[in-house]
C-alpha atoms as a PDB file:
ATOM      1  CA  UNK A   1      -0.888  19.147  -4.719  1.00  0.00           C
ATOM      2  CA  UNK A   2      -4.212  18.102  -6.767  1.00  0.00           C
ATOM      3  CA  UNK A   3      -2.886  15.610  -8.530  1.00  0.00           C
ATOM      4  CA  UNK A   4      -1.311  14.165  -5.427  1.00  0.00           C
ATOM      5  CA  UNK A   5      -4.423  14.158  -3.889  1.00  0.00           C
ATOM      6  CA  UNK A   6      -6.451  12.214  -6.781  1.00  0.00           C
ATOM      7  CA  UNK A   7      -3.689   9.643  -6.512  1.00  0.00           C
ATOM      8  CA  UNK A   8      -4.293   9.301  -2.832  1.00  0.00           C
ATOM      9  CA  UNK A   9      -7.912   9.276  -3.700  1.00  0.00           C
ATOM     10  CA  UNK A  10      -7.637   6.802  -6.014  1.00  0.00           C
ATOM     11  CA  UNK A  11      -5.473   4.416  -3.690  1.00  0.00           C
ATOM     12  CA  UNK A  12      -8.105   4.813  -0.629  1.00  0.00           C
ATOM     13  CA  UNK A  13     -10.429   3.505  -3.986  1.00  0.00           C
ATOM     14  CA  UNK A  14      -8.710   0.823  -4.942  1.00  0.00           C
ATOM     15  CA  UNK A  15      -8.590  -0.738  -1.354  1.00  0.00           C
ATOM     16  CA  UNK A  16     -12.084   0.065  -0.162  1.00  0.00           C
ATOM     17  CA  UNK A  17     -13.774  -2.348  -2.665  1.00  0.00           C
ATOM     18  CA  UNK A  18     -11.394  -5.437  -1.339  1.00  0.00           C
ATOM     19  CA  UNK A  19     -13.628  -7.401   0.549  1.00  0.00           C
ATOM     20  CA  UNK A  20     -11.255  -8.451   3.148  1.00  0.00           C
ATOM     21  CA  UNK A  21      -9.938  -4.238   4.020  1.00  0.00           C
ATOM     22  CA  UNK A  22     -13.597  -4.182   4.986  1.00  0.00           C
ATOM     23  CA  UNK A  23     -13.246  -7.192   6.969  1.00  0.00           C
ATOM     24  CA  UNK A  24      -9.775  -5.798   8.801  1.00  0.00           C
ATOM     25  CA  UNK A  25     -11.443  -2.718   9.785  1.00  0.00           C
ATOM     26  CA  UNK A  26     -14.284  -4.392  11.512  1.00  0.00           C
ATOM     27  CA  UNK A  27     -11.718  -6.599  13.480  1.00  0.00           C
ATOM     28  CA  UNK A  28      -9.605  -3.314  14.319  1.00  0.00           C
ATOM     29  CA  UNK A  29     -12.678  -1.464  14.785  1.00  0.00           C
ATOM     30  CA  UNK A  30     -15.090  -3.493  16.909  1.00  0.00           C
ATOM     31  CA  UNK A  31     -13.100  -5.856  18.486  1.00  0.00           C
ATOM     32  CA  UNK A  32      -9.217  -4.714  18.742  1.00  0.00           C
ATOM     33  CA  UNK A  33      -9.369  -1.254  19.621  1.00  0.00           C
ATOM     34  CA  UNK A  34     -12.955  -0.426  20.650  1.00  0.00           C
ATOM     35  CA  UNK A  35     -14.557  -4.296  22.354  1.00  0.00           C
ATOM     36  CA  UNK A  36     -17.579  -3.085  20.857  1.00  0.00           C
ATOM     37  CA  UNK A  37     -18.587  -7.145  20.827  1.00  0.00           C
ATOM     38  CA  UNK A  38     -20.024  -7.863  24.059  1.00  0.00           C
ATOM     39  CA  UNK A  39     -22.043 -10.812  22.746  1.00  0.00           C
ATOM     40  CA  UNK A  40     -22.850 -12.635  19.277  1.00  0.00           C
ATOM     41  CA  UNK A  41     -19.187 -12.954  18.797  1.00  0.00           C
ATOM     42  CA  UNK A  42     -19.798 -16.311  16.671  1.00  0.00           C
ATOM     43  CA  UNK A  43     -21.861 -14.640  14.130  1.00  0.00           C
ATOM     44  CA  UNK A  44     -18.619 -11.602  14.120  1.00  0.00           C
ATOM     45  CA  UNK A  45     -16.423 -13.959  13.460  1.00  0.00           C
ATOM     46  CA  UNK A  46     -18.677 -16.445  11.202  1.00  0.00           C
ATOM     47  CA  UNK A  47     -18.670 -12.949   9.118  1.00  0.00           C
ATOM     48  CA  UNK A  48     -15.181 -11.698   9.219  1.00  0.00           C
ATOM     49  CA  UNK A  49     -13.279 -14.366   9.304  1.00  0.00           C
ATOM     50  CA  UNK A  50     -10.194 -13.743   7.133  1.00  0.00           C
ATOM     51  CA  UNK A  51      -8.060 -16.504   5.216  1.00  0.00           C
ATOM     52  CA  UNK A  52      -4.494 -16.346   4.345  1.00  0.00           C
ATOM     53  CA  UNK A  53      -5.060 -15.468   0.339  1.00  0.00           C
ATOM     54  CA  UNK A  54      -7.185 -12.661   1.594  1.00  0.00           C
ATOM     55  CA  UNK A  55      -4.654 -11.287   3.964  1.00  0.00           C
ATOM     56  CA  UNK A  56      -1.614 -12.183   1.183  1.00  0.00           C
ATOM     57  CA  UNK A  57      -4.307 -10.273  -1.602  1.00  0.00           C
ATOM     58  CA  UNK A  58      -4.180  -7.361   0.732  1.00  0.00           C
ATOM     59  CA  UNK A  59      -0.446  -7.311   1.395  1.00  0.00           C
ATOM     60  CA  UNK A  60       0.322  -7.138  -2.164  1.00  0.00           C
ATOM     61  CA  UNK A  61      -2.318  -4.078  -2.679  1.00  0.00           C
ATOM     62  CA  UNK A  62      -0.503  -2.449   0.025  1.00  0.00           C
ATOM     63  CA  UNK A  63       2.709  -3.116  -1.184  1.00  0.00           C
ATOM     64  CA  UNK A  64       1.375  -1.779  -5.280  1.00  0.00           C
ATOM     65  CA  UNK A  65       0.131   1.407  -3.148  1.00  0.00           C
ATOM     66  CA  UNK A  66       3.097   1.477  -1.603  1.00  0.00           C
ATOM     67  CA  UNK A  67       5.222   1.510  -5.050  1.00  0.00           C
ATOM     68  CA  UNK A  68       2.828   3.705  -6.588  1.00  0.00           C
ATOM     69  CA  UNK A  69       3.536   6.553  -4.086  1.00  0.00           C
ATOM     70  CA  UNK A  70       7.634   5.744  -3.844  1.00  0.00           C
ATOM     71  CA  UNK A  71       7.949   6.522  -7.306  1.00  0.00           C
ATOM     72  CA  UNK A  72       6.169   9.888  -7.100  1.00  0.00           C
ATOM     73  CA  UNK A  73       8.616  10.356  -4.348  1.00  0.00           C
ATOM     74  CA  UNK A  74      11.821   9.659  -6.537  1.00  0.00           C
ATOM     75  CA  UNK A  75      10.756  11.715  -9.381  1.00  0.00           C
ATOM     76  CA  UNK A  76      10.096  14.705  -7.149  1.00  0.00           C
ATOM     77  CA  UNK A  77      12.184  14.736  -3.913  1.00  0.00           C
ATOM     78  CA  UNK A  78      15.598  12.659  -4.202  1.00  0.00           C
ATOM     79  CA  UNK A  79      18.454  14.910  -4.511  1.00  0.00           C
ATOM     80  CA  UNK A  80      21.998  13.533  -3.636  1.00  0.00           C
ATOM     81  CA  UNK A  81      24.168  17.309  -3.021  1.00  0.00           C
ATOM     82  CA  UNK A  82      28.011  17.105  -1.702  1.00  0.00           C
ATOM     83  CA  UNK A  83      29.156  13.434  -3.437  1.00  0.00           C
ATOM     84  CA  UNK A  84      31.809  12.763  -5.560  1.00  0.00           C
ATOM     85  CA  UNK A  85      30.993  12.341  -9.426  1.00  0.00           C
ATOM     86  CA  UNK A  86      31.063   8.014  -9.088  1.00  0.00           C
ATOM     87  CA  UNK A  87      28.689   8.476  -5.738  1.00  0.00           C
ATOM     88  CA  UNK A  88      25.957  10.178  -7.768  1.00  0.00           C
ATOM     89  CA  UNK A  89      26.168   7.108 -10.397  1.00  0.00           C
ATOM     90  CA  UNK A  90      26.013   5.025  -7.653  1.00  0.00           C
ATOM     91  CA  UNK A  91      22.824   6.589  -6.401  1.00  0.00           C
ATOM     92  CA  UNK A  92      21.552   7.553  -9.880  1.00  0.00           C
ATOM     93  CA  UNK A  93      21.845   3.280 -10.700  1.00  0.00           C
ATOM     94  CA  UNK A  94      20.077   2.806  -7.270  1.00  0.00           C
ATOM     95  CA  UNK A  95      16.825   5.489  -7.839  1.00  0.00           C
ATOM     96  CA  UNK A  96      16.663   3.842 -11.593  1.00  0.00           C
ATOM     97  CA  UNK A  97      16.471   0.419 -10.295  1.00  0.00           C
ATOM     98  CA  UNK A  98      13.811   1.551  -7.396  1.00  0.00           C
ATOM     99  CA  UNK A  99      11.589   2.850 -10.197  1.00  0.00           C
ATOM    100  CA  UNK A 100      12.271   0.032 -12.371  1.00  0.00           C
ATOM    101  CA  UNK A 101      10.691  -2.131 -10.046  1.00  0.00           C
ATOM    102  CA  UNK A 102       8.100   0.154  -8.892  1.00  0.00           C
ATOM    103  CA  UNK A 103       6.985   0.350 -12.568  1.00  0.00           C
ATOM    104  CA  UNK A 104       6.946  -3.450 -12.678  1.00  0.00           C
ATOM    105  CA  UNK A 105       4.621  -3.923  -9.564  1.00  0.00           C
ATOM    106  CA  UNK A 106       2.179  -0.957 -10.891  1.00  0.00           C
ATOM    107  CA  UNK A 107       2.129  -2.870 -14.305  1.00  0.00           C
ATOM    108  CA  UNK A 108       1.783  -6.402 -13.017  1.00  0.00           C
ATOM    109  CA  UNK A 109      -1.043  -5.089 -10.326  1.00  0.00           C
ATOM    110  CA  UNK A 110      -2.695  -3.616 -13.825  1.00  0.00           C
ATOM    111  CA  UNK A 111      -2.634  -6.879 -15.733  1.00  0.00           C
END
């Protein structure tokens, strides 16, 4: 479980210091779920306006994130009981190729 948890830890890092998370969570936060802005919405929005690369930039983090944790979850949990000998080489083809390209997001998102 600690080493699960420094991964998580490390994730909530790694999108804390993207400029436009911050910028999310003040729209979600102050204007979405709370209407915290009663007035000076200009200057809000002068200040958290969000572009398209931003919002792209923070998709693909998510996604990384995302393969970062699936591929914790295929080493540890997938287990395939009951199928014939061809079905587990079916699935075993499947979880290979899942890591694959979990591997190849976590490396690109490194480079």
């Amino acid at each position: 479980m600690p080493e699960q948890r420094a991964v998580i830890q490390a994730q909530e890092r790694r999108l804390s210091v993207l400029e436009v998370q911050k910028k999310v969570e003040n729209w979600r936060h102050k204007i979405i779920a709370h209407y915290a802005i009663t007035s000076g919405f200009a200057d809000f929005d002068r200040d958290n306006v969000v572009s398209l690369d931003e919002i792209e930039q923070m998709l693909e983090e998510l996604d990384n994130i995302l393969h970062i944790f699936t591929i914790q979850l295929l080493d540890k949990c997938f287990m395939v009981k009951g199928l014939c000998e061809h079905a587990h080489e079916d699935v075993n083809r499947l979880v290979a190729g899942l890591k694959k390209e979990a591997e190849s997001q976590r490396s690109q998102s490194l480079a």
